[in-house]
PDB file of N, CA and C in Angstrom:
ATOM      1  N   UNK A   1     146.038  91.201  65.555  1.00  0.00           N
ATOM      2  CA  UNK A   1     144.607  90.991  65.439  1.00  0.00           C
ATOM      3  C   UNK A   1     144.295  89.503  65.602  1.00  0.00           C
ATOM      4  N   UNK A   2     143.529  89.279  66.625  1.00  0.00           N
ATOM      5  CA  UNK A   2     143.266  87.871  67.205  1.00  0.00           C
ATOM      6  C   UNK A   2     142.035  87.199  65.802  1.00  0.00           C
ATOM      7  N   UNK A   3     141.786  85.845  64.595  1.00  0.00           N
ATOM      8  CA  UNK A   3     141.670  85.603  64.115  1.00  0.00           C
ATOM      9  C   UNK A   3     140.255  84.771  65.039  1.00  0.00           C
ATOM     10  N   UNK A   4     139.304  85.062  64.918  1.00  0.00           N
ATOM     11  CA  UNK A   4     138.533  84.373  65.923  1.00  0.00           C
ATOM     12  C   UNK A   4     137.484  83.609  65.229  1.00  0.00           C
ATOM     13  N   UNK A   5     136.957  82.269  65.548  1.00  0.00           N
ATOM     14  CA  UNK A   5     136.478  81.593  64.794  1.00  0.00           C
ATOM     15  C   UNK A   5     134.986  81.895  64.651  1.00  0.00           C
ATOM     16  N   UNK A   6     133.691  82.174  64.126  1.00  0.00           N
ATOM     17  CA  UNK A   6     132.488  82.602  63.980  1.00  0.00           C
ATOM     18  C   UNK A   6     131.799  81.444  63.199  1.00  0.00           C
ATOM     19  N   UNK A   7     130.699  81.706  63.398  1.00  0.00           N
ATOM     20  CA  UNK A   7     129.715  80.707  62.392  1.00  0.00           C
ATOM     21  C   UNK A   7     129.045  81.630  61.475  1.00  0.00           C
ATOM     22  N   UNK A   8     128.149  80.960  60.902  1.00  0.00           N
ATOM     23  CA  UNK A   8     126.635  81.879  60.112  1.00  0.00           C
ATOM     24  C   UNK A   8     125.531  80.915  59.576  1.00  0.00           C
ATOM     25  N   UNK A   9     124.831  80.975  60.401  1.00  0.00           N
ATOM     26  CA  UNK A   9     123.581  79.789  59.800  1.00  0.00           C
ATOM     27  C   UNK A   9     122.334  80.781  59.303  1.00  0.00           C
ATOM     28  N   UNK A  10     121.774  80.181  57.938  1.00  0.00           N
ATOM     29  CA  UNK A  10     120.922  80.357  57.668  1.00  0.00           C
ATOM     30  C   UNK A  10     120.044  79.570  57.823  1.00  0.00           C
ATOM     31  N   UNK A  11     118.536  79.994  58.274  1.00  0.00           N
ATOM     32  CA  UNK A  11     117.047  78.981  58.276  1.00  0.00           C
ATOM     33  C   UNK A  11     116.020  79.005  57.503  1.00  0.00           C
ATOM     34  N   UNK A  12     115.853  78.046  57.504  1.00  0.00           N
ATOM     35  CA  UNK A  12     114.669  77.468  55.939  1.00  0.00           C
ATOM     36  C   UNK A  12     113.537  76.757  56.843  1.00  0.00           C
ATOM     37  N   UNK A  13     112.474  77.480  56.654  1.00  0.00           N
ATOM     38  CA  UNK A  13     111.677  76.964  57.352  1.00  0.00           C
ATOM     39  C   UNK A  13     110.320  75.957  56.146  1.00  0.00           C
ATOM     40  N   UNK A  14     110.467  74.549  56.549  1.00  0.00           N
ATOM     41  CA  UNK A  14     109.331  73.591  55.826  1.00  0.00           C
ATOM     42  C   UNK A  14     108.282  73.498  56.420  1.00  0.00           C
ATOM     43  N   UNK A  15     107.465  73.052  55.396  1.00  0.00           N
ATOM     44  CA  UNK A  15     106.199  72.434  55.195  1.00  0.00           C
ATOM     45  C   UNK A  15     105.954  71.658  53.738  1.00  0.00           C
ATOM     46  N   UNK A  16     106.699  70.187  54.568  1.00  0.00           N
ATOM     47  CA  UNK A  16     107.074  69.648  53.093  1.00  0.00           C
ATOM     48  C   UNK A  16     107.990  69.725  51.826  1.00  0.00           C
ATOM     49  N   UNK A  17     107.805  71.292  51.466  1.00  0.00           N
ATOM     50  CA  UNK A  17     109.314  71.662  50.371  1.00  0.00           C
ATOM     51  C   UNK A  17     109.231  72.681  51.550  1.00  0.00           C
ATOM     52  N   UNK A  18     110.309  73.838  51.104  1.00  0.00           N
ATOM     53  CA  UNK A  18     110.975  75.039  51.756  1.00  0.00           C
ATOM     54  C   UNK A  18     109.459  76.285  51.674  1.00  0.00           C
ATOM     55  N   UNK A  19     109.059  76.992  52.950  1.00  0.00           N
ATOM     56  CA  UNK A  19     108.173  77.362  52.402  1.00  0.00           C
ATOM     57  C   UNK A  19     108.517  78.852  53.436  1.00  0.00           C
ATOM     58  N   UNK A  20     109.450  79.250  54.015  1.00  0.00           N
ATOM     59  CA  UNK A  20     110.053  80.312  54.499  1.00  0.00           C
ATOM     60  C   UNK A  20     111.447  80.358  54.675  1.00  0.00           C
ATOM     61  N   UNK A  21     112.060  81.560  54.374  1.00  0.00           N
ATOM     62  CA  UNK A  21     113.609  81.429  55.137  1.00  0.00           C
ATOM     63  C   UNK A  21     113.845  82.937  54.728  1.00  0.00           C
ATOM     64  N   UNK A  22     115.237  83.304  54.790  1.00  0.00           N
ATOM     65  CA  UNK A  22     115.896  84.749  54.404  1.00  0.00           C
ATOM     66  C   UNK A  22     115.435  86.060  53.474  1.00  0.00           C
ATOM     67  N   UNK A  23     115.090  84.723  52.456  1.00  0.00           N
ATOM     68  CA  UNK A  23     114.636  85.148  50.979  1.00  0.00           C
ATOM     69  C   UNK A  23     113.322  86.263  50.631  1.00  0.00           C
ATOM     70  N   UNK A  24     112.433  85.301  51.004  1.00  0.00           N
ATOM     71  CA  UNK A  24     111.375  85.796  51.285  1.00  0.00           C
ATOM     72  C   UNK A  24     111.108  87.001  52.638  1.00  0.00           C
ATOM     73  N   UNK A  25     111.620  86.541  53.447  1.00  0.00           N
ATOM     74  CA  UNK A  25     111.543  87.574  55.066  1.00  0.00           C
ATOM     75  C   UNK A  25     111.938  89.134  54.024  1.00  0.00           C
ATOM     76  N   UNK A  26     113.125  89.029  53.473  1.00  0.00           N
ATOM     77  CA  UNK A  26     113.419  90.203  52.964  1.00  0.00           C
ATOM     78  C   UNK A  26     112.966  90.852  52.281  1.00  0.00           C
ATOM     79  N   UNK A  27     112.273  90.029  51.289  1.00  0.00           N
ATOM     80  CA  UNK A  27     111.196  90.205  50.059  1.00  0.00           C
ATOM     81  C   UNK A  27     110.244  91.298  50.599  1.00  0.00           C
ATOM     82  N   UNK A  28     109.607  90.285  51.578  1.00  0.00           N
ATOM     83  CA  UNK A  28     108.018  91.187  53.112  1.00  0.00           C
ATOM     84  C   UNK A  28     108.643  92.029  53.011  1.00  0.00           C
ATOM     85  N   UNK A  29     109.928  92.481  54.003  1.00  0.00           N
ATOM     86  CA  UNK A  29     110.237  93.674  54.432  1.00  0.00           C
ATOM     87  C   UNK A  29     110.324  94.806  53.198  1.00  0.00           C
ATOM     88  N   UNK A  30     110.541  94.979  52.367  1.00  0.00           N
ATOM     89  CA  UNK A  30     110.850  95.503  51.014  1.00  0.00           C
ATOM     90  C   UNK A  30     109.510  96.195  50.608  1.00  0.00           C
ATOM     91  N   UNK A  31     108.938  94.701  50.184  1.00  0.00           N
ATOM     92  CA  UNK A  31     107.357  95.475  50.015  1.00  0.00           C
ATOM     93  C   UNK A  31     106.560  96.160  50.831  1.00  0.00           C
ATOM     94  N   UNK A  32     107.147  95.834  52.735  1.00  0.00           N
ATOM     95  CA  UNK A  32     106.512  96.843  53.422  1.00  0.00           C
ATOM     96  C   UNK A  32     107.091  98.197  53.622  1.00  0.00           C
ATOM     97  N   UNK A  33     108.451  98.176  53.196  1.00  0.00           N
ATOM     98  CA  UNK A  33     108.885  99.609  52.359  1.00  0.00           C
ATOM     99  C   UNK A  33     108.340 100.456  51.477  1.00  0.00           C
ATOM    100  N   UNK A  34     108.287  99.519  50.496  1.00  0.00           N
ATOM    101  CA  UNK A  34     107.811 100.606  49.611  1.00  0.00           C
ATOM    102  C   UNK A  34     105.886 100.309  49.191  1.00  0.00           C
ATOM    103  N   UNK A  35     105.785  99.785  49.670  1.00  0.00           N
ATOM    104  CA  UNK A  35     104.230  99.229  49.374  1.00  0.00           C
ATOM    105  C   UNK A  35     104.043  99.143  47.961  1.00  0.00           C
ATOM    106  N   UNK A  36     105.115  98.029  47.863  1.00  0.00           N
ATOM    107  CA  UNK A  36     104.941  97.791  46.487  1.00  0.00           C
ATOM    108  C   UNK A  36     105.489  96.357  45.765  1.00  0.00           C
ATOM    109  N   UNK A  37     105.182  95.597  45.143  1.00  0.00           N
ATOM    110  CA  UNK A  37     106.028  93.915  45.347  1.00  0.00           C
ATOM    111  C   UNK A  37     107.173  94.618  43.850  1.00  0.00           C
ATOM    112  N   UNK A  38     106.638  95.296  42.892  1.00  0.00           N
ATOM    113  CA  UNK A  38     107.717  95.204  42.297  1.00  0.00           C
ATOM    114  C   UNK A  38     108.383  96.618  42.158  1.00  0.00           C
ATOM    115  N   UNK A  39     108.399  97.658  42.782  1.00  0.00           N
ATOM    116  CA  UNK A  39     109.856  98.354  43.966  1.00  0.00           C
ATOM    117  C   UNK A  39     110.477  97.696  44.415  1.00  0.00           C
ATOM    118  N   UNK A  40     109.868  96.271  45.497  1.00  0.00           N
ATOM    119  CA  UNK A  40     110.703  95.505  46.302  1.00  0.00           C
ATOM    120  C   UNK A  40     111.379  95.018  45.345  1.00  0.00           C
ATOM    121  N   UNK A  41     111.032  94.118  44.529  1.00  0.00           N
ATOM    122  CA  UNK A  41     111.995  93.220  43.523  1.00  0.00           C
ATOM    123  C   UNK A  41     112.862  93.977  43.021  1.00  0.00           C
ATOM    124  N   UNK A  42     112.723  95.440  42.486  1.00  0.00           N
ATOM    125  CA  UNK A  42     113.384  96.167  41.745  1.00  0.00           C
ATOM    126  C   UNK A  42     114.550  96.503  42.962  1.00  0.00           C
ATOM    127  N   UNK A  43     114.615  97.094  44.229  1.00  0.00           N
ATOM    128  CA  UNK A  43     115.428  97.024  44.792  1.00  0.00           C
ATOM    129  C   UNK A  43     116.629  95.729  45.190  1.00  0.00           C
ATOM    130  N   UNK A  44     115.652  94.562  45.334  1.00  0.00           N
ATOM    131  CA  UNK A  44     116.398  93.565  45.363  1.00  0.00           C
ATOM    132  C   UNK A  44     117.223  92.644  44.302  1.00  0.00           C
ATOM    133  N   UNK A  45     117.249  93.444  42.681  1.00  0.00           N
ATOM    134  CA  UNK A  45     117.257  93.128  41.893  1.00  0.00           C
ATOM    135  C   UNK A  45     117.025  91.809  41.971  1.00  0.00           C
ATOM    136  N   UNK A  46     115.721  91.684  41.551  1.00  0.00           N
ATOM    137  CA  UNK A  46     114.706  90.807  41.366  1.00  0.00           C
ATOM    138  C   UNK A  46     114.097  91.147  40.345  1.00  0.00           C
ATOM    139  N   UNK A  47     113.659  90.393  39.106  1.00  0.00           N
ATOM    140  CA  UNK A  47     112.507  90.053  38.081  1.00  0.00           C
ATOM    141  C   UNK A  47     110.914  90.236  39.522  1.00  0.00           C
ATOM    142  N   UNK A  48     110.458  90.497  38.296  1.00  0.00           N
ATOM    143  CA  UNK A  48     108.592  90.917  39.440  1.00  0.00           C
ATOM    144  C   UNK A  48     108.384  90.054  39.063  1.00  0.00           C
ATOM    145  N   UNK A  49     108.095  89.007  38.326  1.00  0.00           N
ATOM    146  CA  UNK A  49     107.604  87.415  38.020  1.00  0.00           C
ATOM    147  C   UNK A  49     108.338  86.872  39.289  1.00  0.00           C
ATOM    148  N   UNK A  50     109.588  86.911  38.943  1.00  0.00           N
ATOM    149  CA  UNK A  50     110.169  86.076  40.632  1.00  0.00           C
ATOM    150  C   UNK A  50     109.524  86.682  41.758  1.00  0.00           C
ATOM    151  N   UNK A  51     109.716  87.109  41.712  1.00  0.00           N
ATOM    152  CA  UNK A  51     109.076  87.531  42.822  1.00  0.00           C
ATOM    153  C   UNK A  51     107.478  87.515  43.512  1.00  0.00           C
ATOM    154  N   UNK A  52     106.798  87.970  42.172  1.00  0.00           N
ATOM    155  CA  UNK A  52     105.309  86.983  42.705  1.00  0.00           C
ATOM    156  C   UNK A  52     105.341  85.864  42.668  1.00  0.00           C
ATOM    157  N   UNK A  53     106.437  84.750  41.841  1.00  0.00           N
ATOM    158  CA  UNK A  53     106.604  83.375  41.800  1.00  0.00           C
ATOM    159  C   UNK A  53     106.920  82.740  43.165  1.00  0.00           C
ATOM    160  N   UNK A  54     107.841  83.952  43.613  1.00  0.00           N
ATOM    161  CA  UNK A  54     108.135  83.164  45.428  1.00  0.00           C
ATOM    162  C   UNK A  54     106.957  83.403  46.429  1.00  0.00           C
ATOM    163  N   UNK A  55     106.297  84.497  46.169  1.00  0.00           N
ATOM    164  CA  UNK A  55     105.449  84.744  47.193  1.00  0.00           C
ATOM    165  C   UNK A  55     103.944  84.127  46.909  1.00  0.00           C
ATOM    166  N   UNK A  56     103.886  83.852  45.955  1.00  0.00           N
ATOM    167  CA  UNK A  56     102.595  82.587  45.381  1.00  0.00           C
ATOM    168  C   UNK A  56     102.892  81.042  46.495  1.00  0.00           C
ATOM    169  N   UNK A  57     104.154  81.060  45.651  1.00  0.00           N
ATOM    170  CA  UNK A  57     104.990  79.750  46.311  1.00  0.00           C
ATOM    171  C   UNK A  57     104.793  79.146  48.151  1.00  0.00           C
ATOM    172  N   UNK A  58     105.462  80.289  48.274  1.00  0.00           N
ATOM    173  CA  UNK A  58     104.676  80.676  49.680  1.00  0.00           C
ATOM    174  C   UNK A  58     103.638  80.848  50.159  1.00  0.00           C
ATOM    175  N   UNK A  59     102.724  81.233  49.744  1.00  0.00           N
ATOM    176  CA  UNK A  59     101.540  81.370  50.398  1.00  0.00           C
ATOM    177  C   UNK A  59     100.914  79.776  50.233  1.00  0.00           C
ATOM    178  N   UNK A  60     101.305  79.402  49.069  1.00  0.00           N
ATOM    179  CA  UNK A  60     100.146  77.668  49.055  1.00  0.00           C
ATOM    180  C   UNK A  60     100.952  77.125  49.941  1.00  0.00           C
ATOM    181  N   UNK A  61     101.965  76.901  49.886  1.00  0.00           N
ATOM    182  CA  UNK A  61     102.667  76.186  51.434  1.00  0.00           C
ATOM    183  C   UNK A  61     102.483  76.773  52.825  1.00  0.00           C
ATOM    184  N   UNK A  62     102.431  77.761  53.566  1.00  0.00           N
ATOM    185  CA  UNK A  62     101.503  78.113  54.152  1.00  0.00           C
ATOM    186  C   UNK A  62     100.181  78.204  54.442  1.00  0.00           C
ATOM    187  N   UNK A  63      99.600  77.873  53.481  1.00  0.00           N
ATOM    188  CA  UNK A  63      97.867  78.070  53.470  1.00  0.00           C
ATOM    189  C   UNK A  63      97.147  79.338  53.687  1.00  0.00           C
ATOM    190  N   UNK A  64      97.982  80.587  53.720  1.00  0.00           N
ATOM    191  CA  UNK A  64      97.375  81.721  53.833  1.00  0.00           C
ATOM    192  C   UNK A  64      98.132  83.146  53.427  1.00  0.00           C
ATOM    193  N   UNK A  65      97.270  84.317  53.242  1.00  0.00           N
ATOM    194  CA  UNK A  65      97.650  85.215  52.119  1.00  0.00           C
ATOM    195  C   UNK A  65      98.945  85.841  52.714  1.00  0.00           C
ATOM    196  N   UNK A  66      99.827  86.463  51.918  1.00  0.00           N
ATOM    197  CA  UNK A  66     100.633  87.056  52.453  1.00  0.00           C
ATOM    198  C   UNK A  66     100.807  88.617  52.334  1.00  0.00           C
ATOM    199  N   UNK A  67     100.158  88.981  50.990  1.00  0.00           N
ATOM    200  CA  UNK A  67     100.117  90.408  50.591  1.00  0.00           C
ATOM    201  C   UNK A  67      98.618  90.670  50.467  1.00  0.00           C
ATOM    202  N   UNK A  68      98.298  91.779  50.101  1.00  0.00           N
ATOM    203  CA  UNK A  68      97.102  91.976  49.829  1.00  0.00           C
ATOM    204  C   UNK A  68      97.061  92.943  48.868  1.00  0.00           C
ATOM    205  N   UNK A  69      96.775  92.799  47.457  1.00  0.00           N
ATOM    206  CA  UNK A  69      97.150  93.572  46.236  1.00  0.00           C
ATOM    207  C   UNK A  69      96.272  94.389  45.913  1.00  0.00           C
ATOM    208  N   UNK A  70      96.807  95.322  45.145  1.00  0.00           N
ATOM    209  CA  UNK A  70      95.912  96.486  44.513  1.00  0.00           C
ATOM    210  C   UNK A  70      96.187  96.076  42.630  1.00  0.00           C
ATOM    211  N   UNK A  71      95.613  96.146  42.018  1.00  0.00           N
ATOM    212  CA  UNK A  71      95.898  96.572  40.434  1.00  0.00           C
ATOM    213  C   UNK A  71      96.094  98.140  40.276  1.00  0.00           C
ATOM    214  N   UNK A  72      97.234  98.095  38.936  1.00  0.00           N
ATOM    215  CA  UNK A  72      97.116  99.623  38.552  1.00  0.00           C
ATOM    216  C   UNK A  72      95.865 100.449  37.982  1.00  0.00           C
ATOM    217  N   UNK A  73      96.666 101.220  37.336  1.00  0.00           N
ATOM    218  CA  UNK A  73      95.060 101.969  37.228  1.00  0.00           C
ATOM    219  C   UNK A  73      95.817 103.371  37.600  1.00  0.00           C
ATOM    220  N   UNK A  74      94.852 104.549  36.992  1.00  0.00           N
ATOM    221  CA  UNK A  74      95.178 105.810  37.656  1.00  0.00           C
ATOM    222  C   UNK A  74      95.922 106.343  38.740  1.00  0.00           C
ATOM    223  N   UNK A  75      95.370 105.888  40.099  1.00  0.00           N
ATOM    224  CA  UNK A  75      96.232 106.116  40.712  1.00  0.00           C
ATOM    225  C   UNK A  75      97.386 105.254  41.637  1.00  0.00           C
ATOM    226  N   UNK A  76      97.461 103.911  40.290  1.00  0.00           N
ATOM    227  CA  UNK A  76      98.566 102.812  40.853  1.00  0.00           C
ATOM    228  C   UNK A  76      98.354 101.592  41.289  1.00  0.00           C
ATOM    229  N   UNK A  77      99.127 100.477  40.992  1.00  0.00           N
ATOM    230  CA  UNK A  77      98.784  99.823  42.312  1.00  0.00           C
ATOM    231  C   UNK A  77      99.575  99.740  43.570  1.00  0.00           C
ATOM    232  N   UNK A  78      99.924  98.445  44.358  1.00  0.00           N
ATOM    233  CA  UNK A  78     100.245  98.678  45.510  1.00  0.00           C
ATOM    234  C   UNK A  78     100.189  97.099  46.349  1.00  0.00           C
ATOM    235  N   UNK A  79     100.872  97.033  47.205  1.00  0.00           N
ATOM    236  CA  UNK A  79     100.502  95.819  48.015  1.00  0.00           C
ATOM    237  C   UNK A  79     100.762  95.650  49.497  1.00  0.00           C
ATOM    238  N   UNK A  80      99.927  95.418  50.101  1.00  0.00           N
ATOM    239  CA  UNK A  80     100.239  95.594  52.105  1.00  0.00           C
ATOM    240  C   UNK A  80     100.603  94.160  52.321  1.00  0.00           C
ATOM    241  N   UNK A  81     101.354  94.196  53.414  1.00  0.00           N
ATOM    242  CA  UNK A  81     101.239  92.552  54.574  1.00  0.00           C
ATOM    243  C   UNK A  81      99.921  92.449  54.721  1.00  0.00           C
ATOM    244  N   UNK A  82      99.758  91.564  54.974  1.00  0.00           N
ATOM    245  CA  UNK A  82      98.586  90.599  55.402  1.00  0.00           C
ATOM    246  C   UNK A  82      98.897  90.431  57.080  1.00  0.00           C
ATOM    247  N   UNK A  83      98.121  90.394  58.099  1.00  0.00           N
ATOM    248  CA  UNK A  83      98.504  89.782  59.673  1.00  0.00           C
ATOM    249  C   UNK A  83      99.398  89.367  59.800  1.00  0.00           C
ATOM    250  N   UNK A  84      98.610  87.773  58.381  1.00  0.00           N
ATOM    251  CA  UNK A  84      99.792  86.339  58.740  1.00  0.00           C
ATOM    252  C   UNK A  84     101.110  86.800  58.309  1.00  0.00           C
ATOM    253  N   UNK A  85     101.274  88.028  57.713  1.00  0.00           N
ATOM    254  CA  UNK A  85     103.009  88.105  56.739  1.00  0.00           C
ATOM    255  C   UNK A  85     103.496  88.740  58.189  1.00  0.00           C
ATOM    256  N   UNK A  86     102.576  89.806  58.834  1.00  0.00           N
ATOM    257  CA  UNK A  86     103.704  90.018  59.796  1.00  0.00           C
ATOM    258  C   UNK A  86     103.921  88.982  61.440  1.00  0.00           C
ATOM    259  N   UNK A  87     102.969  88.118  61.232  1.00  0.00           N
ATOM    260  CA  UNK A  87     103.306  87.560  62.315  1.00  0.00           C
ATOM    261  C   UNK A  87     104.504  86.438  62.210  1.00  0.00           C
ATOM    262  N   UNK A  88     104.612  85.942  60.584  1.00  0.00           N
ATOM    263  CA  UNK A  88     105.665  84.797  60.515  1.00  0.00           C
ATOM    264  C   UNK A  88     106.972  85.366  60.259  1.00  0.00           C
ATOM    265  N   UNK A  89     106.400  86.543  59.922  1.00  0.00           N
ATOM    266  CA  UNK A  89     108.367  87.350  59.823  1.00  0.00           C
ATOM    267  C   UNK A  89     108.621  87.853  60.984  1.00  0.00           C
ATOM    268  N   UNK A  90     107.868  88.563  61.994  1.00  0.00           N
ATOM    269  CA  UNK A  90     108.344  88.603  63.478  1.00  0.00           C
ATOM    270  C   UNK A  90     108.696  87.348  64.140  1.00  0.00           C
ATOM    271  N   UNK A  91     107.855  85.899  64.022  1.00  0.00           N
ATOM    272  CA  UNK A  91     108.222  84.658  64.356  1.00  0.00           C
ATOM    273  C   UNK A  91     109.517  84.282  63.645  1.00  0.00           C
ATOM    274  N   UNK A  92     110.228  84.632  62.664  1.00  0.00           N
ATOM    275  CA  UNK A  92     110.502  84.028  62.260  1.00  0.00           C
ATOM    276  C   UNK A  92     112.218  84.916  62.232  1.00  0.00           C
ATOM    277  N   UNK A  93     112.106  86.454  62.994  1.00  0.00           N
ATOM    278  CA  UNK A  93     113.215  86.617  62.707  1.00  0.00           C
ATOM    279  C   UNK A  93     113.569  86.337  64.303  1.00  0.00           C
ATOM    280  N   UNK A  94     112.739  86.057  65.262  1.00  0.00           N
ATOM    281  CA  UNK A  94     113.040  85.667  66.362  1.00  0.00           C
ATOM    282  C   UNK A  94     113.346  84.542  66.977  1.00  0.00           C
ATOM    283  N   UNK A  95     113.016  84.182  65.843  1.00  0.00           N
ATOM    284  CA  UNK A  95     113.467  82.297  65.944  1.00  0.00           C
ATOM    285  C   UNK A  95     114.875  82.156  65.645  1.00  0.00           C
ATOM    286  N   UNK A  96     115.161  82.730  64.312  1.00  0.00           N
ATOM    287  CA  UNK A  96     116.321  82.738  64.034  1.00  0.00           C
ATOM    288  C   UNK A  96     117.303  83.609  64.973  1.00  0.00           C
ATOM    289  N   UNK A  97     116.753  84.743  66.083  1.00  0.00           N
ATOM    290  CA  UNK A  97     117.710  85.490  66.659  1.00  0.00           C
ATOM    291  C   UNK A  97     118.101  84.310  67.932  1.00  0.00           C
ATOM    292  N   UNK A  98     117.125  83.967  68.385  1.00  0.00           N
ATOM    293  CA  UNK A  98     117.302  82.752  69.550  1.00  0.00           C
ATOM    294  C   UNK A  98     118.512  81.704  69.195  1.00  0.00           C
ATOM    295  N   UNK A  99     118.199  81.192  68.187  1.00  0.00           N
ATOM    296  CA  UNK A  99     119.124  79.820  67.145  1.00  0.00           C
ATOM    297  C   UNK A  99     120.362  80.217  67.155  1.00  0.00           C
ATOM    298  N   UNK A 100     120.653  81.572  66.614  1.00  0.00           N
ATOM    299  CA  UNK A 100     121.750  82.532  66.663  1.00  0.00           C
ATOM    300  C   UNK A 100     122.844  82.290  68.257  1.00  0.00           C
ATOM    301  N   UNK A 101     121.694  83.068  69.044  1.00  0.00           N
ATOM    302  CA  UNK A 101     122.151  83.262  70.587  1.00  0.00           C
ATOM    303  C   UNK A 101     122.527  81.988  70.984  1.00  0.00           C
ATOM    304  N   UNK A 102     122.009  80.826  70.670  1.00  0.00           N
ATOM    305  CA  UNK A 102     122.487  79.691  71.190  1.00  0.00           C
ATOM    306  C   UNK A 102     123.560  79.113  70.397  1.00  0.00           C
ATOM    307  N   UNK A 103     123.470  79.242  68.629  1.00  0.00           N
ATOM    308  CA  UNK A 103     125.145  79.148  68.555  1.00  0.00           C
ATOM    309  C   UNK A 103     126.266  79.631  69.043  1.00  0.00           C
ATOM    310  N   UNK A 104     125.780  80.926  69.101  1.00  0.00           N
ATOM    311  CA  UNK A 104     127.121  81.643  70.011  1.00  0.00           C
ATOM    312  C   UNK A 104     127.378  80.518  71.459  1.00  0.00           C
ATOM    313  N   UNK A 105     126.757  80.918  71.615  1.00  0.00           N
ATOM    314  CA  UNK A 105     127.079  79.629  73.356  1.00  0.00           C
ATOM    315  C   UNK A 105     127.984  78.292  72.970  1.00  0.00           C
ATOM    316  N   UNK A 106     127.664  77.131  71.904  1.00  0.00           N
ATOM    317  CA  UNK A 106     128.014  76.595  71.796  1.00  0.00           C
ATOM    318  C   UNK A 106     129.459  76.698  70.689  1.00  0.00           C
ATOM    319  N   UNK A 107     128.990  77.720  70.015  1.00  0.00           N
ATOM    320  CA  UNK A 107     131.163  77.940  69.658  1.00  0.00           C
ATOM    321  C   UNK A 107     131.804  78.126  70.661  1.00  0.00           C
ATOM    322  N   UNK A 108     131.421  78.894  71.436  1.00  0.00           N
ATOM    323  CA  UNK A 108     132.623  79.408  72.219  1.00  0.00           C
ATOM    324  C   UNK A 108     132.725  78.235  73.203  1.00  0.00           C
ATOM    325  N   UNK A 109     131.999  77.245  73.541  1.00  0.00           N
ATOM    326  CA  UNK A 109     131.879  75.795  74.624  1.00  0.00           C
ATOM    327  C   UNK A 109     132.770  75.252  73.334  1.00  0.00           C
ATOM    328  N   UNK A 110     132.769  75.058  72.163  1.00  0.00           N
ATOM    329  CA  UNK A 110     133.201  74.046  71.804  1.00  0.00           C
ATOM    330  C   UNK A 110     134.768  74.621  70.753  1.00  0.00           C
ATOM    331  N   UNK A 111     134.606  75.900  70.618  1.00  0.00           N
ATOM    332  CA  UNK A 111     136.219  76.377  70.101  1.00  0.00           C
ATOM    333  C   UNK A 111     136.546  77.809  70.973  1.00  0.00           C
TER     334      UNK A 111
END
């Protein structure tokens, strides 16, 4: 079995402090699972405070909403993406797939 050398980069995307990367992308996806922020957390074993703590976090560094919430109540609450959530996690897992594609190029140029 040939031992072959690989990378793995993760991306953090700023605005000033860290205001996107892995963390969060997964978070979105979760809650657009289950339409729910704390299902998502609960799957991700995540605290629901953390979890609205990151996505608060996020949104003021961004400047715009990311979920759009319901309160409970009878029949529940609930929470959707927002536009902007799905346009920076499609931007953002395609950025990282590109970044990707071009490391590959340069391991194999350089080992």
């Amino acid at each position: 079995m040939e031992n072959k050398i690989t990378s793995k980069i993760r991306i953090h995307l700023f605005k000033g402090d860290k205001c996107f990367g892995p963390g969060i992308c997964t978070l979105l996806e979760e809650v657009d699972k289950y339409g729910s922020l704390r299902k998502a957390a609960m799957d991700m074993s995540m605290s629901y405070s953390k979890a609205w703590k990151i996505v608060k976090q996020c949104e003021e560094s961004l400047g715009y909403k990311l979920l759009i919430s319901t309160t409970g109540g009878k029949s529940g609450g609930g929470a959707l993406l927002t536009d902007e959530a799905r346009r920076i996690m499609e931007s953002y897992k395609q950025y990282c797939l590109d970044i990707e594609n071009y490391s590959a190029e340069l391991l194999e140029k350089y080992f």
